[in-house]
PDB file of N, CA and C in Angstrom:
ATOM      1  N   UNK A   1       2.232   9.733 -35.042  1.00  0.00           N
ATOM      2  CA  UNK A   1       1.325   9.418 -36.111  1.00  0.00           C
ATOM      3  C   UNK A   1       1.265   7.919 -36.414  1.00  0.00           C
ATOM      4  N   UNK A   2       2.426   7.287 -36.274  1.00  0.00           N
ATOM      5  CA  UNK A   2       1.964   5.694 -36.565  1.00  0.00           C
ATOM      6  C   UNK A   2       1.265   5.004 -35.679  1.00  0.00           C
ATOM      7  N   UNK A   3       1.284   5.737 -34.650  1.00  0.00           N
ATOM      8  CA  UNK A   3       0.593   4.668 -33.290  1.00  0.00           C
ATOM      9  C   UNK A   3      -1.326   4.893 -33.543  1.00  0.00           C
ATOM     10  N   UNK A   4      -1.601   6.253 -33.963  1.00  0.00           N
ATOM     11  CA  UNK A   4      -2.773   6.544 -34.204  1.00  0.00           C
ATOM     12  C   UNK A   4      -2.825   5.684 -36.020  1.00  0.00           C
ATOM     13  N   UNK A   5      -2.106   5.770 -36.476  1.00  0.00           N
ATOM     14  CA  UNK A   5      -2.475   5.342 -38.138  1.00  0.00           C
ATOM     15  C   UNK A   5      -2.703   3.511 -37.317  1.00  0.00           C
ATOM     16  N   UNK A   6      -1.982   2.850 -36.505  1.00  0.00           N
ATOM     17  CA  UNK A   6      -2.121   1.583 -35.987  1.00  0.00           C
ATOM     18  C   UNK A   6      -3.638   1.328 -35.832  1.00  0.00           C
ATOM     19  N   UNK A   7      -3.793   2.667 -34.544  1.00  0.00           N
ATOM     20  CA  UNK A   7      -5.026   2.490 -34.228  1.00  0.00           C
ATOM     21  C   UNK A   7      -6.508   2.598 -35.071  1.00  0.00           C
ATOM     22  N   UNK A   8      -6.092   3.128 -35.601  1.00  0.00           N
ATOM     23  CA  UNK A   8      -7.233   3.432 -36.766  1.00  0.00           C
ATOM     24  C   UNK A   8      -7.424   2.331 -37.801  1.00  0.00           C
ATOM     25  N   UNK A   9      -6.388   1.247 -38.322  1.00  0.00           N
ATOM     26  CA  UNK A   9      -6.115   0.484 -38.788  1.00  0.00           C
ATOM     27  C   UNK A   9      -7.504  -0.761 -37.936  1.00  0.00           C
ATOM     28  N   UNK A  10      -6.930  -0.823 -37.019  1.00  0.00           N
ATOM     29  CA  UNK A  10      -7.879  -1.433 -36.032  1.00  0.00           C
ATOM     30  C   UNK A  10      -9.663  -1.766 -35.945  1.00  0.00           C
ATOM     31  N   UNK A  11     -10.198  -0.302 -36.252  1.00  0.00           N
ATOM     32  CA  UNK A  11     -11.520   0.140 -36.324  1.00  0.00           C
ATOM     33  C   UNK A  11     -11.679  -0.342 -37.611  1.00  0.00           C
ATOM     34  N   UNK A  12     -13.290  -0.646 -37.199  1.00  0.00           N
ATOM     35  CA  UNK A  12     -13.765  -0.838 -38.820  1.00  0.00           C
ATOM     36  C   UNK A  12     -15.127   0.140 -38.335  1.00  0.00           C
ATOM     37  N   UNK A  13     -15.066   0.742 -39.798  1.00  0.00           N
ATOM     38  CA  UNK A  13     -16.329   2.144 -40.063  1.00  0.00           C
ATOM     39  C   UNK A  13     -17.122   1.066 -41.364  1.00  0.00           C
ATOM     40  N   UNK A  14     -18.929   1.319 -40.971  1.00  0.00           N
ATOM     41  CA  UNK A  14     -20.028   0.969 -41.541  1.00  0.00           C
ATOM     42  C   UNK A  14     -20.339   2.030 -41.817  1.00  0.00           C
ATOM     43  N   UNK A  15     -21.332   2.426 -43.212  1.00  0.00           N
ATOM     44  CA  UNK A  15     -22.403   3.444 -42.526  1.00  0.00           C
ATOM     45  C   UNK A  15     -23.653   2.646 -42.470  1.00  0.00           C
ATOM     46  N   UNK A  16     -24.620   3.481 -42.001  1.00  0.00           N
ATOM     47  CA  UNK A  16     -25.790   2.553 -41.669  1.00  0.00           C
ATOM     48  C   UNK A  16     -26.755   3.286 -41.909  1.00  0.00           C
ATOM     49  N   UNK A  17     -28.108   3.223 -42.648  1.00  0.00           N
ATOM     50  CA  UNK A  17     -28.913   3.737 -42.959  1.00  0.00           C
ATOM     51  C   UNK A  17     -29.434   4.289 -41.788  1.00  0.00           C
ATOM     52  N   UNK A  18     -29.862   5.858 -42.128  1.00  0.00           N
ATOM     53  CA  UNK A  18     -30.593   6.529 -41.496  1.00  0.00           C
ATOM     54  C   UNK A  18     -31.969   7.016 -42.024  1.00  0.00           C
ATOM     55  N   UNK A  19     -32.664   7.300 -41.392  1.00  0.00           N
ATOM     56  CA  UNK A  19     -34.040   8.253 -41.698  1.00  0.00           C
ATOM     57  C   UNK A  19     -33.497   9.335 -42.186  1.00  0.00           C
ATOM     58  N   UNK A  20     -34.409   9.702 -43.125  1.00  0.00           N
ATOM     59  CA  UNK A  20     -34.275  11.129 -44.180  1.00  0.00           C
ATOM     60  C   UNK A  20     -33.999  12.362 -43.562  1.00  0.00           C
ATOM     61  N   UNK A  21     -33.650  13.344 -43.448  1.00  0.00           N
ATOM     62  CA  UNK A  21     -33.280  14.268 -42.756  1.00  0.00           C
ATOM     63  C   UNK A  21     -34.493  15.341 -42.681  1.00  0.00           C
ATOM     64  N   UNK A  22     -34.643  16.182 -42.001  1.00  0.00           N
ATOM     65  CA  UNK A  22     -35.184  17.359 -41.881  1.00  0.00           C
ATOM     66  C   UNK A  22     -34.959  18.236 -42.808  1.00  0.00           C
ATOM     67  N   UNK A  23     -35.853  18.863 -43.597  1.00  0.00           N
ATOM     68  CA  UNK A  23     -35.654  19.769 -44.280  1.00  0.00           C
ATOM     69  C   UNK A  23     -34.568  21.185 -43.617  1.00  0.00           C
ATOM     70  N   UNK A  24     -33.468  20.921 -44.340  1.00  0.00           N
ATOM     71  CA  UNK A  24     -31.983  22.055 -43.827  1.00  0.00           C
ATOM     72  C   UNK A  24     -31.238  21.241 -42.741  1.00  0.00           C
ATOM     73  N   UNK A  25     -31.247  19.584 -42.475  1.00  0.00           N
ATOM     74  CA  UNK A  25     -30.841  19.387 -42.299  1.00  0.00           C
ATOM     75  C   UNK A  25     -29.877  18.414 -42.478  1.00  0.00           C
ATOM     76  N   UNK A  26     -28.694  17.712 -42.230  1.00  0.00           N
ATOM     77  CA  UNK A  26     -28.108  16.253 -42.783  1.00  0.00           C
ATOM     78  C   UNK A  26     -28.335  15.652 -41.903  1.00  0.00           C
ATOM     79  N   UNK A  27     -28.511  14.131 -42.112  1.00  0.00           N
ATOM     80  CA  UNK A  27     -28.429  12.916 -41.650  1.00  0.00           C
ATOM     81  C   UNK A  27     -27.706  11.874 -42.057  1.00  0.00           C
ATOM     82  N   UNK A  28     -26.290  11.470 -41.242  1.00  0.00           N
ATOM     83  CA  UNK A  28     -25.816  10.670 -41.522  1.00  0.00           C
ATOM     84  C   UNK A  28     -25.171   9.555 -39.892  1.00  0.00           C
ATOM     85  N   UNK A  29     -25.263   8.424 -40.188  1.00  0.00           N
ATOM     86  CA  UNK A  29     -25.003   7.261 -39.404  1.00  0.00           C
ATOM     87  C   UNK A  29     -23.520   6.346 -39.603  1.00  0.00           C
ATOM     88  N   UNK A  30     -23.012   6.188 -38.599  1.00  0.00           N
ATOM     89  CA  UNK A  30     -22.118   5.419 -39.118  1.00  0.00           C
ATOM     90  C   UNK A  30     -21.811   4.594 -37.621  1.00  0.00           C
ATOM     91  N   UNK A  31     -21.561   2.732 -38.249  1.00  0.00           N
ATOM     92  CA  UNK A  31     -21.432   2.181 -37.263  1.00  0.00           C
ATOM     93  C   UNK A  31     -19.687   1.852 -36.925  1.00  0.00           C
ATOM     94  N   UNK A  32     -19.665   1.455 -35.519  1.00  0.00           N
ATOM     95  CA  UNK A  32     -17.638   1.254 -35.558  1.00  0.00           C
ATOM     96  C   UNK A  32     -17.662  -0.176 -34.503  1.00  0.00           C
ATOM     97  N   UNK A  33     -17.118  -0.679 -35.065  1.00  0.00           N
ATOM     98  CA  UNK A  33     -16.223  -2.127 -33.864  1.00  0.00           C
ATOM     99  C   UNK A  33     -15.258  -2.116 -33.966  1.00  0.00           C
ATOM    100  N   UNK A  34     -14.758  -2.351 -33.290  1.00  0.00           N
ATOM    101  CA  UNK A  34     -13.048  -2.799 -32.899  1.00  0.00           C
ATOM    102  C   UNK A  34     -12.763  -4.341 -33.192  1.00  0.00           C
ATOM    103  N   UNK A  35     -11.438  -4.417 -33.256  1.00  0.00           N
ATOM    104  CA  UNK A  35     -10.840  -5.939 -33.538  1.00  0.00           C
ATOM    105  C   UNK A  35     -11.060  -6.286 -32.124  1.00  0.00           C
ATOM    106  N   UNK A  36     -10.742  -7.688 -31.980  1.00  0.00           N
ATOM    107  CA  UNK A  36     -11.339  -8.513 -30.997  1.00  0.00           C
ATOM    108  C   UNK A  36      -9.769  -8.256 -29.825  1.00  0.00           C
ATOM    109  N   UNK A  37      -8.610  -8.059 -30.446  1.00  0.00           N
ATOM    110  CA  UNK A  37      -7.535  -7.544 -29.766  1.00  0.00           C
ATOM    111  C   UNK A  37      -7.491  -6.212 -29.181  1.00  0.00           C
ATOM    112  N   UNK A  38      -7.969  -5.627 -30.037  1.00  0.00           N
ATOM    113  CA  UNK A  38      -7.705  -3.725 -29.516  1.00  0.00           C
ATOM    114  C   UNK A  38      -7.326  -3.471 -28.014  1.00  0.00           C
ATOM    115  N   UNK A  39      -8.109  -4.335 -27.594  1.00  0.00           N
ATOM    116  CA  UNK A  39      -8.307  -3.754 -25.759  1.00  0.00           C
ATOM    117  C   UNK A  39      -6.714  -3.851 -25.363  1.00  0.00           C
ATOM    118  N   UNK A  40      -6.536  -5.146 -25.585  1.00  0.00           N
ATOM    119  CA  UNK A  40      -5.079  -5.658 -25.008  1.00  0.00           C
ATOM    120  C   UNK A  40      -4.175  -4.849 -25.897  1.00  0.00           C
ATOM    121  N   UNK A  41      -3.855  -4.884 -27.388  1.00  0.00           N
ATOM    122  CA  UNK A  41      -2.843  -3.717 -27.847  1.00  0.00           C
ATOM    123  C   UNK A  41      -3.069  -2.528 -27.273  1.00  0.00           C
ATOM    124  N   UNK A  42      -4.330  -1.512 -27.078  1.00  0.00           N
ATOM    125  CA  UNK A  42      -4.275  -0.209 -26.942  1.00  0.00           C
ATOM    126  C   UNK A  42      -3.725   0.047 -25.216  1.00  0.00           C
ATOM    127  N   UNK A  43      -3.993  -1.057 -24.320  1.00  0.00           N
ATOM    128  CA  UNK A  43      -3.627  -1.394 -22.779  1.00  0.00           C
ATOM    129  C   UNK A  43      -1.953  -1.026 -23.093  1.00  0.00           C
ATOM    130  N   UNK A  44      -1.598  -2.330 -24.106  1.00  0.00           N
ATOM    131  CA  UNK A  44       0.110  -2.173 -24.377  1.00  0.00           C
ATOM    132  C   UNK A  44       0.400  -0.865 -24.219  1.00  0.00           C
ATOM    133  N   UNK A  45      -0.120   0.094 -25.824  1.00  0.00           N
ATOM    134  CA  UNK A  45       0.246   1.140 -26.289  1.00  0.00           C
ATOM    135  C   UNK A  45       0.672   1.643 -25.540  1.00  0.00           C
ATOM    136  N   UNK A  46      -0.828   1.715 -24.132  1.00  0.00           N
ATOM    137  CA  UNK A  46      -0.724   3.111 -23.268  1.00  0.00           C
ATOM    138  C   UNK A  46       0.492   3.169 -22.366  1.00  0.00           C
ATOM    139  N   UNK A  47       0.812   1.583 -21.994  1.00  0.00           N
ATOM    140  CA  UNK A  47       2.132   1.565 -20.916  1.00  0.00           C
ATOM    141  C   UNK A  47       3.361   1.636 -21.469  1.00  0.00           C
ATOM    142  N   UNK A  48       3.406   1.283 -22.728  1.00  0.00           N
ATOM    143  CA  UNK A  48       4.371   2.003 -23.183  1.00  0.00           C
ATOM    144  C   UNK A  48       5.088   3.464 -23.227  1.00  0.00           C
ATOM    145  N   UNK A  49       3.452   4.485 -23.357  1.00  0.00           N
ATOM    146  CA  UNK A  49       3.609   5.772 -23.947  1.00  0.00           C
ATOM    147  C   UNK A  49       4.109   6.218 -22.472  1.00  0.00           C
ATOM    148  N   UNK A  50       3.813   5.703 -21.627  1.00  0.00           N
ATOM    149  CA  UNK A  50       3.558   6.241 -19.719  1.00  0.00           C
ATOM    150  C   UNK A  50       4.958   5.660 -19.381  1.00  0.00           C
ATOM    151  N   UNK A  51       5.605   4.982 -19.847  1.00  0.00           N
ATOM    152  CA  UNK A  51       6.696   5.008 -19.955  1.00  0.00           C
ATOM    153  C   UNK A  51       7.813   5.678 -20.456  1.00  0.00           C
ATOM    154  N   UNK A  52       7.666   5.721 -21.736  1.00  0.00           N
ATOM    155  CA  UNK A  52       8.460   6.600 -22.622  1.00  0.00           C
ATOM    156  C   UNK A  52       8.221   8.011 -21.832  1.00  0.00           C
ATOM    157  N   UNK A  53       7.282   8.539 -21.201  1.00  0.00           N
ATOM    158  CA  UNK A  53       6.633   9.867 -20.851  1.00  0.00           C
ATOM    159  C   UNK A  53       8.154  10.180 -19.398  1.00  0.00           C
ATOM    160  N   UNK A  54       7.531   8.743 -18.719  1.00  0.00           N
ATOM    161  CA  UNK A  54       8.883   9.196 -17.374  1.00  0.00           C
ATOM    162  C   UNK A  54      10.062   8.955 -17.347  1.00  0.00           C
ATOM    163  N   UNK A  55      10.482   8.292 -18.813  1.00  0.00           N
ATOM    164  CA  UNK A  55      12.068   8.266 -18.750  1.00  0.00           C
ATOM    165  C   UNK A  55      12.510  10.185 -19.251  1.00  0.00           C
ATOM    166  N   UNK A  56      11.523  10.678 -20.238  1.00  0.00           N
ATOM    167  CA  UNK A  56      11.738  11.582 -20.674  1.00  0.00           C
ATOM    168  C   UNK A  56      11.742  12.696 -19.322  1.00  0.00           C
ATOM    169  N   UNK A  57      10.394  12.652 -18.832  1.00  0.00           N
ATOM    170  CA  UNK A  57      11.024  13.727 -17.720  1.00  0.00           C
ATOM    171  C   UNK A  57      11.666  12.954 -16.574  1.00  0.00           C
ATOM    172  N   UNK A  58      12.263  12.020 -16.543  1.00  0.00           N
ATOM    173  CA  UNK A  58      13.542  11.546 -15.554  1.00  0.00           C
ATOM    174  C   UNK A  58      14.855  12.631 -16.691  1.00  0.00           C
ATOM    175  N   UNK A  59      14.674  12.648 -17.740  1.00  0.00           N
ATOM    176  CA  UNK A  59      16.288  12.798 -18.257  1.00  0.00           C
ATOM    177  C   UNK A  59      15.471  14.672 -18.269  1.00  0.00           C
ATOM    178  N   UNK A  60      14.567  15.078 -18.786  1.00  0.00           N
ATOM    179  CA  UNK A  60      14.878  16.979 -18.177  1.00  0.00           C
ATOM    180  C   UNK A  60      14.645  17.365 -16.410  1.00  0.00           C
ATOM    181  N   UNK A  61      15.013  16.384 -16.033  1.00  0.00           N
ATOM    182  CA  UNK A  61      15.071  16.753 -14.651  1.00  0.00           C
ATOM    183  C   UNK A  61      16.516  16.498 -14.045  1.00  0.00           C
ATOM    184  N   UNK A  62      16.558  15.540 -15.046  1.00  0.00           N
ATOM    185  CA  UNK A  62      18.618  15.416 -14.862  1.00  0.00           C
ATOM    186  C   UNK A  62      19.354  16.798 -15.389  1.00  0.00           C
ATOM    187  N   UNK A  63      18.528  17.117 -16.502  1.00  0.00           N
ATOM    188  CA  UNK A  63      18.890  18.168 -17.135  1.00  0.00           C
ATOM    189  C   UNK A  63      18.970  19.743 -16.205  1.00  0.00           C
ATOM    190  N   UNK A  64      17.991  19.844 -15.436  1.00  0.00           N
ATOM    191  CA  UNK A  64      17.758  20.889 -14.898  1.00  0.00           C
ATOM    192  C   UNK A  64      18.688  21.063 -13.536  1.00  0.00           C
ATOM    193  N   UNK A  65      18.454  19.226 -12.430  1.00  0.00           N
ATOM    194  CA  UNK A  65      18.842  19.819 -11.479  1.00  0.00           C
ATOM    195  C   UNK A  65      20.097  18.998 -11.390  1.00  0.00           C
ATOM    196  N   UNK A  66      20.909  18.084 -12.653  1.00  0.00           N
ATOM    197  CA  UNK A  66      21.638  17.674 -12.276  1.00  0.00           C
ATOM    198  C   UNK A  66      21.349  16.023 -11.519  1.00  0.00           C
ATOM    199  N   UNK A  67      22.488  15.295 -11.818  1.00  0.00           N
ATOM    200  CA  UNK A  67      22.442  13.946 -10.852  1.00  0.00           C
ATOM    201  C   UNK A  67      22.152  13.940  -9.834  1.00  0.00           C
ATOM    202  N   UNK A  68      21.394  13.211  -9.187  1.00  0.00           N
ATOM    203  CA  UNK A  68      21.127  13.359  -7.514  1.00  0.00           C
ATOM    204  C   UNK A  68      22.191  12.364  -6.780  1.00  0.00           C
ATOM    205  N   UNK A  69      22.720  12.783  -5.707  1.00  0.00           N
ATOM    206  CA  UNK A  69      23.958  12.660  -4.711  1.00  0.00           C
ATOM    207  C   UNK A  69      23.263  11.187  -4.538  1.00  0.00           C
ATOM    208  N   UNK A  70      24.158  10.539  -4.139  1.00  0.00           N
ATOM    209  CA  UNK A  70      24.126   9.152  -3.515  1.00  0.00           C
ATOM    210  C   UNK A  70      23.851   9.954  -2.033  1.00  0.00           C
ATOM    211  N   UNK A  71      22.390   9.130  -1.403  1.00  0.00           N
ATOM    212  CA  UNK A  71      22.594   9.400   0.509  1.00  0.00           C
ATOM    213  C   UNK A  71      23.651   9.011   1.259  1.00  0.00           C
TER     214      UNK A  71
END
């Protein structure tokens, strides 16, 4: 949850006028940009998470089959 509360932090939400809706229907608009960083933090994030991901299944695979033998 903090990495998404980060990310969201990030975005900025407009709304933006729309045309009137259809009778039974809603109409609503909303514009979004990103900070001028995002690209490069969310790049970070991801190699981080892809990290954290294969130490975790490196250690339930230790778990399962045990240390692997020196050749």
């Amino acid at each position: 949850m903090p990495l998404a509360v980060a990310a969201h932090d990030r975005l900025q939400i407009r709304s933006e006028p729309s045309p009137p809706p259809e009778p039974g229907h809603l109409s609503c608009r909303w514009a979004t940009s990103l900070d001028t960083g995002y690209r490069q933090w969310a790049s970070d994030k991801a190699r981080e998470q892809i990290a954290k991901a294969g130490f975790r299944l490196a250690a339930l695979l230790v778990a399962i089959y045990g240390e692997p033998s020196p050749p």
